[in-house]
C-alpha atoms as a PDB file:
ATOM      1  CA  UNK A   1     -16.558 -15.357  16.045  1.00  0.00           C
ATOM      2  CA  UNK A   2     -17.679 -12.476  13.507  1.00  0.00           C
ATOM      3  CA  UNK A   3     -15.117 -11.872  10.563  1.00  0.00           C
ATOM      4  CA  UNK A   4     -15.025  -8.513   9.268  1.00  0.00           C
ATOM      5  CA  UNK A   5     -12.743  -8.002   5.894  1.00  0.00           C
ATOM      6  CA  UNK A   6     -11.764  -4.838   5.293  1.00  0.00           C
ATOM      7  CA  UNK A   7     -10.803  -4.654   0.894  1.00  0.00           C
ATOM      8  CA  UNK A   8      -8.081  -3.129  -0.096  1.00  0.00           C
ATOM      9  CA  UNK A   9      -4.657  -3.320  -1.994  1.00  0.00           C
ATOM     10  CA  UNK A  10      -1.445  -4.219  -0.141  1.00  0.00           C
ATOM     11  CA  UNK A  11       1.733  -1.742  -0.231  1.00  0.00           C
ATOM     12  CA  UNK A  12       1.846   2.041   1.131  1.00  0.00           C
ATOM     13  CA  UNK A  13       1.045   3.386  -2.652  1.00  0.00           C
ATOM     14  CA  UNK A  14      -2.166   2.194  -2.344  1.00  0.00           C
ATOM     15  CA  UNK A  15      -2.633   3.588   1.098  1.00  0.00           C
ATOM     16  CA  UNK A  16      -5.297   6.239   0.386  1.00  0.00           C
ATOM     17  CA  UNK A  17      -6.599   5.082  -3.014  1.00  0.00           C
ATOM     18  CA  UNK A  18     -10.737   5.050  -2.584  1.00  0.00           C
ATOM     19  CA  UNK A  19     -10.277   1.326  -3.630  1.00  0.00           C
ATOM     20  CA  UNK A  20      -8.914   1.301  -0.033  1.00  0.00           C
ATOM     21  CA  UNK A  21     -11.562   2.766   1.988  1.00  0.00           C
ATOM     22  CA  UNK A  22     -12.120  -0.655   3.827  1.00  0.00           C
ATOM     23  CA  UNK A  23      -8.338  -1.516   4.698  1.00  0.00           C
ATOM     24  CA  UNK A  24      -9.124   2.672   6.362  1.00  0.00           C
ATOM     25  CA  UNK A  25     -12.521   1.476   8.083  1.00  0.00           C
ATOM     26  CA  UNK A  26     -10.650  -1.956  10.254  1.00  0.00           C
ATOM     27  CA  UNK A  27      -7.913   0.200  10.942  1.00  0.00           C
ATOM     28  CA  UNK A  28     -10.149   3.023  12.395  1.00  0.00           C
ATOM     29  CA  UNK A  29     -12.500  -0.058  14.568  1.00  0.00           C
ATOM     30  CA  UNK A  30      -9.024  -1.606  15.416  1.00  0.00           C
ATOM     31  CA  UNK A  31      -7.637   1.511  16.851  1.00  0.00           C
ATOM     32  CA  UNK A  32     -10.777   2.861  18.071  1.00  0.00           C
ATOM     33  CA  UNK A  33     -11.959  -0.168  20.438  1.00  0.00           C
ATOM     34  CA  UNK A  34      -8.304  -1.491  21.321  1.00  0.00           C
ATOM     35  CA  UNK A  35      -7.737  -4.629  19.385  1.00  0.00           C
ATOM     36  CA  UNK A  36      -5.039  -6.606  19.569  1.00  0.00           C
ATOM     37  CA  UNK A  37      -1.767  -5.212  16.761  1.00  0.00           C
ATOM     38  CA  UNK A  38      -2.280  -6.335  13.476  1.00  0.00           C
ATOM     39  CA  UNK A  39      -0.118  -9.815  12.753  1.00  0.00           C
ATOM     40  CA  UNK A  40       0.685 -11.633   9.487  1.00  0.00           C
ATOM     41  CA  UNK A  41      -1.817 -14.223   9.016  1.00  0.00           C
ATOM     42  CA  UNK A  42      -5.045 -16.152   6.718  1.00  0.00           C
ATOM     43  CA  UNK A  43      -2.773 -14.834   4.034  1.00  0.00           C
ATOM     44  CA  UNK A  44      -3.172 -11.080   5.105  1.00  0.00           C
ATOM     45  CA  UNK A  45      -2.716  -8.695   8.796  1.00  0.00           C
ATOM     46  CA  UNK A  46      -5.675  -9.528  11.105  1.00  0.00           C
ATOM     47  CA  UNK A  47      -6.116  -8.435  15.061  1.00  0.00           C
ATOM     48  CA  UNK A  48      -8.439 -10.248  17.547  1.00  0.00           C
ATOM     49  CA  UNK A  49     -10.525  -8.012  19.832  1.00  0.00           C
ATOM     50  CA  UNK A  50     -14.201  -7.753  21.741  1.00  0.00           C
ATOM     51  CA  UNK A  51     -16.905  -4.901  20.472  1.00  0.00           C
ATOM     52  CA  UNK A  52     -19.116  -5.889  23.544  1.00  0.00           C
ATOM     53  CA  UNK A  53     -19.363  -9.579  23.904  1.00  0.00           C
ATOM     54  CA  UNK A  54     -18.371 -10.481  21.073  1.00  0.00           C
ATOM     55  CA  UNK A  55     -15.477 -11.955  19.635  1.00  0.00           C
ATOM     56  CA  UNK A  56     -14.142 -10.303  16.257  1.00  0.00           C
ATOM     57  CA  UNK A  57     -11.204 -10.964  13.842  1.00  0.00           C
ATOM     58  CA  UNK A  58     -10.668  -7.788  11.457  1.00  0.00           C
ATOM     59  CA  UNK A  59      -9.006  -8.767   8.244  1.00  0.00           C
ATOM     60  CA  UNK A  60      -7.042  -7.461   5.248  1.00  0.00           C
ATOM     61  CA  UNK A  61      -6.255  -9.638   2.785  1.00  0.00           C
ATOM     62  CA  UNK A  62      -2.700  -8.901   1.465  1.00  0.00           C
ATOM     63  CA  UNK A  63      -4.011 -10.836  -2.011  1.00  0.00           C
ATOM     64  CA  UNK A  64      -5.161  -7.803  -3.404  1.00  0.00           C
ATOM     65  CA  UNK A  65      -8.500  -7.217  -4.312  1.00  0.00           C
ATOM     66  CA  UNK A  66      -8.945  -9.399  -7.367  1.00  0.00           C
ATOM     67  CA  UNK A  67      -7.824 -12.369  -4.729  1.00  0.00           C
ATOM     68  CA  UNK A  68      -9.247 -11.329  -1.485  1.00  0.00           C
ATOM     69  CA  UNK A  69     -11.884 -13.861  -1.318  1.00  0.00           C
ATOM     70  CA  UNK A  70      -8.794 -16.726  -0.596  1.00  0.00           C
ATOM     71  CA  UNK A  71      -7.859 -14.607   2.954  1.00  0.00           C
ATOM     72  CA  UNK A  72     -11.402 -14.517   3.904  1.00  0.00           C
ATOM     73  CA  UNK A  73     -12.038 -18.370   2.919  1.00  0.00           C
ATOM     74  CA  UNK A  74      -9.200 -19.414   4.705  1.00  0.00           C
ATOM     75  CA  UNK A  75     -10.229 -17.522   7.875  1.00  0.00           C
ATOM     76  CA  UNK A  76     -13.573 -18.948   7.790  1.00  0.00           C
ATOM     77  CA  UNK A  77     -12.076 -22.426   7.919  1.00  0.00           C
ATOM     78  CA  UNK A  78      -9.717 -21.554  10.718  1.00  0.00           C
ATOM     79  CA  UNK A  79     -12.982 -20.809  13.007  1.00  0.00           C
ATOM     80  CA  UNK A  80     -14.817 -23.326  11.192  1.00  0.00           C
ATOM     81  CA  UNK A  81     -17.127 -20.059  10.611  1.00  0.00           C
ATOM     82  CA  UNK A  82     -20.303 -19.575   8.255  1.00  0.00           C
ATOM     83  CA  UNK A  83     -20.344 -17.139   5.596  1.00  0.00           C
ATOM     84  CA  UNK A  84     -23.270 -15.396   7.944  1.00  0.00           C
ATOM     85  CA  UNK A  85     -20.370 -14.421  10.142  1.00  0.00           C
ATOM     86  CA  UNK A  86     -18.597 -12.793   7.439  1.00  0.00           C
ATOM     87  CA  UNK A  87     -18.873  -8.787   7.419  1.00  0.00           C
ATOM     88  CA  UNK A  88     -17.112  -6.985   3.992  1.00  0.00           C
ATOM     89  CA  UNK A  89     -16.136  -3.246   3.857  1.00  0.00           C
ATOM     90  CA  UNK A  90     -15.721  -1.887   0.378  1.00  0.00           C
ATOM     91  CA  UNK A  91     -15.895   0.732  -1.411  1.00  0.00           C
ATOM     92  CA  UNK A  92     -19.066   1.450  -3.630  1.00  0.00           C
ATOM     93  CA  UNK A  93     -19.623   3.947  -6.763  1.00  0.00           C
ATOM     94  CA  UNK A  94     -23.309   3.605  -6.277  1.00  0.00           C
ATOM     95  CA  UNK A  95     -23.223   5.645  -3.324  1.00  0.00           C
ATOM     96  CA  UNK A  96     -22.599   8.719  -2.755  1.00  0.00           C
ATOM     97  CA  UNK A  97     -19.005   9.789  -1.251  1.00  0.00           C
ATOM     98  CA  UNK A  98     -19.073   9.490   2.685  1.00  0.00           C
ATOM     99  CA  UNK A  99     -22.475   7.685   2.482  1.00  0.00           C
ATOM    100  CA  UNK A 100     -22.630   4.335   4.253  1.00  0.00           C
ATOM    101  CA  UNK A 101     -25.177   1.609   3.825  1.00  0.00           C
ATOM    102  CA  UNK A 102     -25.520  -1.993   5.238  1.00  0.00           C
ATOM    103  CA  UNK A 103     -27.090  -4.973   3.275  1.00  0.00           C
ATOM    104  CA  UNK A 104     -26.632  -8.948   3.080  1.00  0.00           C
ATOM    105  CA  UNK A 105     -26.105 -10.602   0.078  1.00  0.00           C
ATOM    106  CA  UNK A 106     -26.408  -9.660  -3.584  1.00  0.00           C
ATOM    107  CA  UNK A 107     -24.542  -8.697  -6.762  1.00  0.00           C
ATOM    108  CA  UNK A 108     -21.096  -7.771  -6.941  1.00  0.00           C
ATOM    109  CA  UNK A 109     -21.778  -4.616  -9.258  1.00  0.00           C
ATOM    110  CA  UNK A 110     -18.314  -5.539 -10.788  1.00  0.00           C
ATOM    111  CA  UNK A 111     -16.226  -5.218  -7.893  1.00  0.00           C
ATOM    112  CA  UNK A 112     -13.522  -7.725  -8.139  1.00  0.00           C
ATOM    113  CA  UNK A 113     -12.832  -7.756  -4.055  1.00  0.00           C
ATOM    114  CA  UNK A 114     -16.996  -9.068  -3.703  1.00  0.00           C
ATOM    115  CA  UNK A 115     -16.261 -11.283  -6.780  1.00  0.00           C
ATOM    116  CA  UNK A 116     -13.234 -12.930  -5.234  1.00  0.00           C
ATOM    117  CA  UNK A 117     -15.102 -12.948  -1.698  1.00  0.00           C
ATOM    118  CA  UNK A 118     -18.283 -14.615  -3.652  1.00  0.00           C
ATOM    119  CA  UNK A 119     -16.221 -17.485  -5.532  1.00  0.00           C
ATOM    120  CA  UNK A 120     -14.377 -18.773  -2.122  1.00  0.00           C
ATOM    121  CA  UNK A 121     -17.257 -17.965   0.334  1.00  0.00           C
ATOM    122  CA  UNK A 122     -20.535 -17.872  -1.510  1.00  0.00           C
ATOM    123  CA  UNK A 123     -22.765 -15.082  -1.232  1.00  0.00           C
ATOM    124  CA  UNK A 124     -25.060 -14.096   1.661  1.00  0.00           C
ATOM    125  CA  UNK A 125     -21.904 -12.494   3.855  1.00  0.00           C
ATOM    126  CA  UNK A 126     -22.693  -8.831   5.501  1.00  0.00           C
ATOM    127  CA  UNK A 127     -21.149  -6.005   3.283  1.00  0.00           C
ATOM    128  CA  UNK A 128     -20.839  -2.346   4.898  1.00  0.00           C
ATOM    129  CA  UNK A 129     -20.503  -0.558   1.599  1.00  0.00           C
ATOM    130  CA  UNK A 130     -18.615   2.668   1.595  1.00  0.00           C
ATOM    131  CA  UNK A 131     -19.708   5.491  -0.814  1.00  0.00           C
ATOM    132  CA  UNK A 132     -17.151   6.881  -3.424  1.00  0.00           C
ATOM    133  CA  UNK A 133     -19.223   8.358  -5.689  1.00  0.00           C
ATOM    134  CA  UNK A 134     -19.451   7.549  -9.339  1.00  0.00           C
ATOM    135  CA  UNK A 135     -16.829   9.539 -11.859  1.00  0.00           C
ATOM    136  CA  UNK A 136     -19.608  10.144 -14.334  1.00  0.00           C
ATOM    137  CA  UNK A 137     -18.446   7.904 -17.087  1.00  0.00           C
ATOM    138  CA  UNK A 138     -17.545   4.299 -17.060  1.00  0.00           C
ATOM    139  CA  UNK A 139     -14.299   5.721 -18.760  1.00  0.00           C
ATOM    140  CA  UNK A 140     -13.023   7.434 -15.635  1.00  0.00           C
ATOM    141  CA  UNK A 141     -14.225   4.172 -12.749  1.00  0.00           C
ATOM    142  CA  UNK A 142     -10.836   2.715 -13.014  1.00  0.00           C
ATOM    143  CA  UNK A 143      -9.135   6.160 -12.352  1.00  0.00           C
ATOM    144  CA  UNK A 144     -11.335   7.303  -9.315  1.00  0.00           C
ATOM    145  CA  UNK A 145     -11.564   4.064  -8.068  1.00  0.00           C
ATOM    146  CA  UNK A 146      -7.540   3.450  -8.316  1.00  0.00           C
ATOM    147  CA  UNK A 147      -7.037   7.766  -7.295  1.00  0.00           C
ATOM    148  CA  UNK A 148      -6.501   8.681  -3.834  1.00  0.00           C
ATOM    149  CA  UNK A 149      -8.806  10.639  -1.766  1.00  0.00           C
ATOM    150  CA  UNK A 150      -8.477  14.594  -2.717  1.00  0.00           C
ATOM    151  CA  UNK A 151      -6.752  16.274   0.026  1.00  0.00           C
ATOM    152  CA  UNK A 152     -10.184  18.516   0.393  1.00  0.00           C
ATOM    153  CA  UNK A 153     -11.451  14.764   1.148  1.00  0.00           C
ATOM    154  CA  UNK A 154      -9.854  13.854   3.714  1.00  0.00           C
ATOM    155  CA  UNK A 155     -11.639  15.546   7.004  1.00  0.00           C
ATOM    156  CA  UNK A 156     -14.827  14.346   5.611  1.00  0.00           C
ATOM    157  CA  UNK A 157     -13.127  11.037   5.511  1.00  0.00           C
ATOM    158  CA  UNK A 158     -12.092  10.981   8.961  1.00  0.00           C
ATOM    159  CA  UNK A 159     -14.966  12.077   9.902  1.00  0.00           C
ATOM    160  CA  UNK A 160     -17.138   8.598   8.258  1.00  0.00           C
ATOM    161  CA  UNK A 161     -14.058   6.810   9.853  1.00  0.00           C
ATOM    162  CA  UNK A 162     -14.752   7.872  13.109  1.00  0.00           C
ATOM    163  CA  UNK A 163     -18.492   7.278  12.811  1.00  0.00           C
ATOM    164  CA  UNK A 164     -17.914   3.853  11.419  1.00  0.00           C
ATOM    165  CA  UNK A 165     -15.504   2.683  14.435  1.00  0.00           C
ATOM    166  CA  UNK A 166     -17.748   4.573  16.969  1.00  0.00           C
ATOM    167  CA  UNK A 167     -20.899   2.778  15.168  1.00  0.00           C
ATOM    168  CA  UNK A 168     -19.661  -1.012  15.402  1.00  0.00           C
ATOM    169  CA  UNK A 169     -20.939  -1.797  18.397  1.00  0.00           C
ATOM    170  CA  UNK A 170     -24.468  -1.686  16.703  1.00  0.00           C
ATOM    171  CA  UNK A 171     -22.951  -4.134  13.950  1.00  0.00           C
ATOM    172  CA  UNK A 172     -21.768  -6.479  16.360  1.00  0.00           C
ATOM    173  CA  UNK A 173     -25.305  -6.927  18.427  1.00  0.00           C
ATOM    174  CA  UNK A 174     -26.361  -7.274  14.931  1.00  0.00           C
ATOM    175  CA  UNK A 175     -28.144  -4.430  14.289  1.00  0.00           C
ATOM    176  CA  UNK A 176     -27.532  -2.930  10.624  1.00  0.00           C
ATOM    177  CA  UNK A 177     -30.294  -0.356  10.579  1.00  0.00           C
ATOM    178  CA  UNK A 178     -29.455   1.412  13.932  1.00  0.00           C
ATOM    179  CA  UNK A 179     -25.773   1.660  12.663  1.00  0.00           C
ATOM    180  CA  UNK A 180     -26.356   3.064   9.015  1.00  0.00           C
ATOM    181  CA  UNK A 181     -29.277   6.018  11.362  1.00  0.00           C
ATOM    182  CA  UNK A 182     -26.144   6.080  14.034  1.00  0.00           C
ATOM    183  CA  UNK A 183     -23.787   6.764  11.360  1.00  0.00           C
ATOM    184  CA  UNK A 184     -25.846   9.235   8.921  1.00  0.00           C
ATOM    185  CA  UNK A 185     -26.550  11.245  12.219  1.00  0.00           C
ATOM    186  CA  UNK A 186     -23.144  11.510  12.992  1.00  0.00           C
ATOM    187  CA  UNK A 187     -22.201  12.583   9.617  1.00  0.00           C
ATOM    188  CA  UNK A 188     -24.865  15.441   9.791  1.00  0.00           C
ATOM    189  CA  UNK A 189     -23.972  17.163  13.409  1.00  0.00           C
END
C-alpha cells in the first residue's frame, strides 16, 4: 500500500491558496484514475484506488499544515506501512511556478507541512514538490504562499494538474525520473 499526502489547509477559503497545490494534485489523480469518493478518516478525507497494480490511499490531512504529519502517521500505522511508502505533494518556492520535481528525503526548507510530516514519520518519505515560485523577498513568502493562484494562473495550473494525474502511473511502478521527463514534456506541447 503506497500513501500519497497531498498538503494543504482545510476549509473552502483556502481552496486555491498556492499553500494548497497538493490538496489540487490528489484531487486531480483521484478524479483522473477513478478512486473511490473521498471519506472522513486518519484524521483527514482519503479515497482507496489502483494506478496499475498497485494499491494507493490519497490523503489530506484536515490538521492543517503545521499538523499534517499526525494524519500521515496515523495512516502509516493503520497499514502498518514504512515511511518508504509515503509519497508528499507540496508546494515549493524553490521552484519555479508549474515546475515539478521528484526527490526522497531531505530538508524541510521551512515548510511546516514537511516539518510536521518529518517529526511523526521521520524523513526519507517521497515528496513530489510543486513549484510556486519565490515572491522575491522573504517579506512577501507568507503572502504568496497563503495568496491564491492569479486568475491568469489558473490554465497553466490545470494544465500541471492534468500532467501530474496523467503522470502517476510512472510514480506508482516507481519510477520518479520518467514522471518529472513525462510531466516537463507535457507542460511544453
Amino acid at each position: 500500500m503506497q500513501i500519497w499526502v497531498g498538503l494543504g489547509n482545510p476549509g473552502a477559503q483556502h481552496a486555491l491558496n498556492r499553500h494548497n497545490v497538493g490538496f489540487m494534485a490528489v484531487d486531480a489523480i483521484a478524479e483522473v484514475h477513478g478512486f473511490d469518493p473521498w471519506k472522513k478518516a486518519f484524521q483527514g478525507w482519503s479515497a482507496m484506488g489502483r494506478i496499475g497494480t498497485r494499491r494507493i490511499l490519497l490523503l489530506k490531512p484536515a490538521t492543517f499544515m503545521n499538523e499534517s504529519g499526525r494524519a500521515v502517521g496515523e495512516a502509516m500505522r493503520f497499514y502498518k506501512g514504512e515511511v518508504g511508502d509515503v509519497t508528499a505533494f507540496h508546494d515549493e518556492l524553490d521552484l519555479a511556478p508549474f515546475k515539478v520535481k521528484v526527490k526522497v528525503g531531505g530538508g524541510t526548507a521551512g515548510h511546516n507541512g514537511l516539518r510536521s510530516m518529518e517529526a511523526h514519520i521521520g524523513n526519507p518519505y517521497r515528496r513530489v514538490r510543486i513549484g510556486i515560485g519565490h515572491p522575491g523577498h522573504k517579506d512577501r513568502v507568507t503572502g504568496h504562499v497563503l495568496g491564491n493562484y492569479a486568475k491568469a494562473e489558473m490554465e497553466p495550473l490545470a494544465d500541471m494538474l492534468g500532467a501530474i494525474a496523467a503522470e502517476a502511473p510512472r510514480l506508482a511502478e516507481p519510477d520518479d525520473v520518467r514522471f518529472m521527463n513525462e510531466v516537463a514534456l507535457r507542460l511544453q506541447a
